[in-house]
C-alpha atoms as a PDB file:
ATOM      1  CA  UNK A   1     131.830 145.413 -27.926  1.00  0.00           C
ATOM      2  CA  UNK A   2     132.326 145.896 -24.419  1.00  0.00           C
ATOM      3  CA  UNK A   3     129.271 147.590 -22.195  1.00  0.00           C
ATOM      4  CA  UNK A   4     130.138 149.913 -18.870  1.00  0.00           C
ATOM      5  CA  UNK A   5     127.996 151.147 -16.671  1.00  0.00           C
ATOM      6  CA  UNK A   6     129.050 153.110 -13.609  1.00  0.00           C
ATOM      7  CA  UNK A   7     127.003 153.793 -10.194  1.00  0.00           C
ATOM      8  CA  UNK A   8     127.945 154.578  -6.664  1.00  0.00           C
ATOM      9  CA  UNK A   9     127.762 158.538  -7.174  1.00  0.00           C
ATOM     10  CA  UNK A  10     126.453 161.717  -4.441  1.00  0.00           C
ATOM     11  CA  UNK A  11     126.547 164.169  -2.229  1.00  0.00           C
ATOM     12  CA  UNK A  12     129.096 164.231   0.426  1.00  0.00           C
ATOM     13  CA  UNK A  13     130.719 166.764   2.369  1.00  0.00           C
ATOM     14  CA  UNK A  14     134.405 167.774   1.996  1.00  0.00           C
ATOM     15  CA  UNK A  15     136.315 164.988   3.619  1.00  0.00           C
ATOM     16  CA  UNK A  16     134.310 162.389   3.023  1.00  0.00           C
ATOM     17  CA  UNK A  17     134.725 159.222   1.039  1.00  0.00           C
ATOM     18  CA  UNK A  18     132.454 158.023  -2.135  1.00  0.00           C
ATOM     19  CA  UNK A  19     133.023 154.363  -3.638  1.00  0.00           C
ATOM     20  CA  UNK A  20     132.446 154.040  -7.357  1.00  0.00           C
ATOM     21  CA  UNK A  21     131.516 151.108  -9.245  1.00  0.00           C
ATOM     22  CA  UNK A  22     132.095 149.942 -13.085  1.00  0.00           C
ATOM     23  CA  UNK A  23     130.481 146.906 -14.163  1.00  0.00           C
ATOM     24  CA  UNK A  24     130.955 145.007 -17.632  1.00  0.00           C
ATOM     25  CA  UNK A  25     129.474 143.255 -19.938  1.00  0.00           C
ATOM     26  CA  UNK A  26     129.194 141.842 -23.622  1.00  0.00           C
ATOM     27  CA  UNK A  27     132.371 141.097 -25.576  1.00  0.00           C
ATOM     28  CA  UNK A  28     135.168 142.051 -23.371  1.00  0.00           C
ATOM     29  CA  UNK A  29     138.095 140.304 -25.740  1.00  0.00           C
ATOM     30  CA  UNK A  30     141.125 142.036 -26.085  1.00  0.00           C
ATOM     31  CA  UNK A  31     140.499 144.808 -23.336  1.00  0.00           C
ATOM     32  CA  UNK A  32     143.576 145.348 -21.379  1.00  0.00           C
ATOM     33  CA  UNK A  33     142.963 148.251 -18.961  1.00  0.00           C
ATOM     34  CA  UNK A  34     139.582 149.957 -17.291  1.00  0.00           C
ATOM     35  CA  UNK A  35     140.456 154.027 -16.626  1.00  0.00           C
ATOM     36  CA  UNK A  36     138.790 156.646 -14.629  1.00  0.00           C
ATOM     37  CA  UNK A  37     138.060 160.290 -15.980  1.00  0.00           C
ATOM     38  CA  UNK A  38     135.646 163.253 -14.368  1.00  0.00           C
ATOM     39  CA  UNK A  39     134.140 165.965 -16.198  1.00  0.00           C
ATOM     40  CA  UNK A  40     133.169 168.693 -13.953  1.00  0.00           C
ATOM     41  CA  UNK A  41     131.029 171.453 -15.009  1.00  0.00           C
ATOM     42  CA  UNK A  42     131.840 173.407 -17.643  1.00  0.00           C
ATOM     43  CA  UNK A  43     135.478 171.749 -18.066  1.00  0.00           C
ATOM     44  CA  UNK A  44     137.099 169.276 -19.778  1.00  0.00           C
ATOM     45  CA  UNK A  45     137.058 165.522 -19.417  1.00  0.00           C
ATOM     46  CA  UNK A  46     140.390 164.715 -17.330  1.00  0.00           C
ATOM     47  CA  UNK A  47     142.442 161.662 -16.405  1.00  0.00           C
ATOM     48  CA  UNK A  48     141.815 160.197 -13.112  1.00  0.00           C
ATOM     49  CA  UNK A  49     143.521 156.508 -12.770  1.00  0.00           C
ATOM     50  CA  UNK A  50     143.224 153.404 -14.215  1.00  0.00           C
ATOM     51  CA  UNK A  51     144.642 149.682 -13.594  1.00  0.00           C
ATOM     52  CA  UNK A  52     144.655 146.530 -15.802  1.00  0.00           C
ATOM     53  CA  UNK A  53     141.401 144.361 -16.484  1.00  0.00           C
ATOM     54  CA  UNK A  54     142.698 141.765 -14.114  1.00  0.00           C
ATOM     55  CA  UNK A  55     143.154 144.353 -11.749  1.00  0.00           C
ATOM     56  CA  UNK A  56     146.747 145.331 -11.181  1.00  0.00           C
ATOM     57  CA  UNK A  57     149.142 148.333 -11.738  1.00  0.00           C
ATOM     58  CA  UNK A  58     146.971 151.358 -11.073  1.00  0.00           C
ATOM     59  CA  UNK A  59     148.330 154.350 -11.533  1.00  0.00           C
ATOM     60  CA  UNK A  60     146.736 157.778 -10.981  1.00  0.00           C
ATOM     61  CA  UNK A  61     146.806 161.577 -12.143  1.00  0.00           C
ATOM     62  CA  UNK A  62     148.665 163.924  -9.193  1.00  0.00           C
ATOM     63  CA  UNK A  63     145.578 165.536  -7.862  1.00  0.00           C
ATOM     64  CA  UNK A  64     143.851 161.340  -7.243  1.00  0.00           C
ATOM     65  CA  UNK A  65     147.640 160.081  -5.904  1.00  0.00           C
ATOM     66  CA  UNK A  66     147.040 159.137  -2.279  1.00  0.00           C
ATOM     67  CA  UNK A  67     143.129 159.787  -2.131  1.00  0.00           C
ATOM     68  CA  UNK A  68     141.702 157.681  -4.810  1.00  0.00           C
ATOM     69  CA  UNK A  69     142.383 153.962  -5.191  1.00  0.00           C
ATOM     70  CA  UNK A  70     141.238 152.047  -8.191  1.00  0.00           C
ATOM     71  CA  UNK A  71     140.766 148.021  -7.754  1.00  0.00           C
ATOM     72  CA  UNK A  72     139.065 145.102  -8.994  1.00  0.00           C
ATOM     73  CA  UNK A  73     136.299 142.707  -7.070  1.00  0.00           C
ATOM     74  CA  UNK A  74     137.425 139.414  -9.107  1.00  0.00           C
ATOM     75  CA  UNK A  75     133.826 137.697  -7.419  1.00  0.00           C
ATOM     76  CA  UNK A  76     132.010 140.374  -8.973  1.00  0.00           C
ATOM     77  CA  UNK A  77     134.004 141.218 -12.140  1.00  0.00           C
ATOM     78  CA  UNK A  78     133.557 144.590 -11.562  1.00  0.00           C
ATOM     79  CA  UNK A  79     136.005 147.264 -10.850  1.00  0.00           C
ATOM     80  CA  UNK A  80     135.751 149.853  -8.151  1.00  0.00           C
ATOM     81  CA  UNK A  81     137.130 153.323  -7.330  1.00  0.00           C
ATOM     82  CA  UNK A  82     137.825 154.546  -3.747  1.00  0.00           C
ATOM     83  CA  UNK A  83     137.119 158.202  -3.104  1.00  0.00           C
ATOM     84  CA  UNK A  84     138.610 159.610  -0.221  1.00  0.00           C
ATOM     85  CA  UNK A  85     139.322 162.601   1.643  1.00  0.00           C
ATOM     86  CA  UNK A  86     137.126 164.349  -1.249  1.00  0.00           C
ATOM     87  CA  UNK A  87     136.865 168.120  -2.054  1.00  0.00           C
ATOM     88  CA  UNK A  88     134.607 170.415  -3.374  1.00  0.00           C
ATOM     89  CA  UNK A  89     136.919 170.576  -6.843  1.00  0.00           C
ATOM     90  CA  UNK A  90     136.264 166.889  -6.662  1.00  0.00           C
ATOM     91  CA  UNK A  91     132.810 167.966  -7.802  1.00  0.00           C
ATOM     92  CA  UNK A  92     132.074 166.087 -11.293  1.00  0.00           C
ATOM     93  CA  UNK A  93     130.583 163.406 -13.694  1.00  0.00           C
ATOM     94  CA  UNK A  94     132.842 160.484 -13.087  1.00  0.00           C
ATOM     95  CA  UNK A  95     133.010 157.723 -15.924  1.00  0.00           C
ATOM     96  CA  UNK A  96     135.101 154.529 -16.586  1.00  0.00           C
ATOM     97  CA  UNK A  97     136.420 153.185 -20.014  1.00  0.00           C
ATOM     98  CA  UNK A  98     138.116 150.076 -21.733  1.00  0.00           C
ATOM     99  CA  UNK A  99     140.899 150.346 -23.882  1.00  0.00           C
ATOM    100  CA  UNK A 100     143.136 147.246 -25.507  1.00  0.00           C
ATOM    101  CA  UNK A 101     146.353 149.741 -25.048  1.00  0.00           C
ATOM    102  CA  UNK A 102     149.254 148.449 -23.259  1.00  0.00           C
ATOM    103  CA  UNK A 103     151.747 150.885 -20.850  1.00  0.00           C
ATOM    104  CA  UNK A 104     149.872 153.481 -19.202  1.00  0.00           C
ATOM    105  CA  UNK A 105     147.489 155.458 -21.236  1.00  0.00           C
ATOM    106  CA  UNK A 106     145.536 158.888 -19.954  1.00  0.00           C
ATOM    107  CA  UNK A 107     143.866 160.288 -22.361  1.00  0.00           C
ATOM    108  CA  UNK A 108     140.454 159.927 -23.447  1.00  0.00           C
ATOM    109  CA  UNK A 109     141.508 158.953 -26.936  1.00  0.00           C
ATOM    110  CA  UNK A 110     142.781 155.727 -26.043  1.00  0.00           C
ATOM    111  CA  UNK A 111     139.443 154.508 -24.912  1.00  0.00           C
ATOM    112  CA  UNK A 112     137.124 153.360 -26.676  1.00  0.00           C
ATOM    113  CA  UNK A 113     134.277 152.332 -24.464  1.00  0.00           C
ATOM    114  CA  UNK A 114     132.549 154.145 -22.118  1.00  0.00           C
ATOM    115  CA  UNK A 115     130.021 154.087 -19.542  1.00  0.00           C
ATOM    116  CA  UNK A 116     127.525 156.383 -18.504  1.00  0.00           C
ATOM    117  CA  UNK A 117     128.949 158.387 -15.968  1.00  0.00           C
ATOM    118  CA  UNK A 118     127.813 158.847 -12.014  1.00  0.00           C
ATOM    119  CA  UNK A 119     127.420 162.511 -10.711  1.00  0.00           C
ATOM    120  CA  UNK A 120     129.884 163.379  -7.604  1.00  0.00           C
ATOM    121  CA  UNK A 121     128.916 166.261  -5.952  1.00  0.00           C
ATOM    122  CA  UNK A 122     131.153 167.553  -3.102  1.00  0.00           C
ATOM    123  CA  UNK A 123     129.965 170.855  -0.769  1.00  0.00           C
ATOM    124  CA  UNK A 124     132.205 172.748   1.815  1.00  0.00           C
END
């Protein structure tokens, strides 16, 4: 079973830029693709992006196109997400997750593993 753990959350003001890391560990056979979802408060977890374990093919939700960029540090083995131009509806628990499913999956369902979030908090 795969481990996650994410860190790299704050406090920024609107317009700034946050990087997010997911690091893994234990038994990381058959995982295919590492996604990004937020919670924010009171709502429901959402889809953010995701790319493939060896870090290719991201693909994002509408609101992340063209702000957020997920990639993968192949020296580190860890996978990052690029926050920029954030805003305060930005505001929210970010997490990453491993699934084995091929294509392009964005829904929580799909994955099975899960770290334990990073709090992003953006003010006007």
């Amino acid at each position: 079973q795969v481990r996650l753990s994410e860190s790299g959350g704050g406090s920024v003001q609107a317009g700034g830029s946050l990087r997010l890391r997911c690091a893994a560990s234990g038994n990381m056979y058959n995982e295919k693709k590492v996604g990004w979802f937020r919670q924010p408060p009171g709502k429901d977890r959402e889809f953010v992006g995701a790319i493939s374990w060896d870090g290719y093919s991201p693909y994002y939700s509408p609101s992340a196109k063209g702000r957020f960029t997920a990639t993968k540090d192949d020296a580190e083995n860890a996978w990052y997400l690029y926050l920029n131009d954030l805003r305060p509806s930005d505001t929210a628990v970010y997490y990453c997750a491993a699934t084995p499913t091929l294509g392009t999956p964005a829904i929580p369902a799909y994955f099975s593993s899960w770290g334990q979030g990073t709090q992003v908090t953006v003010s006007s």
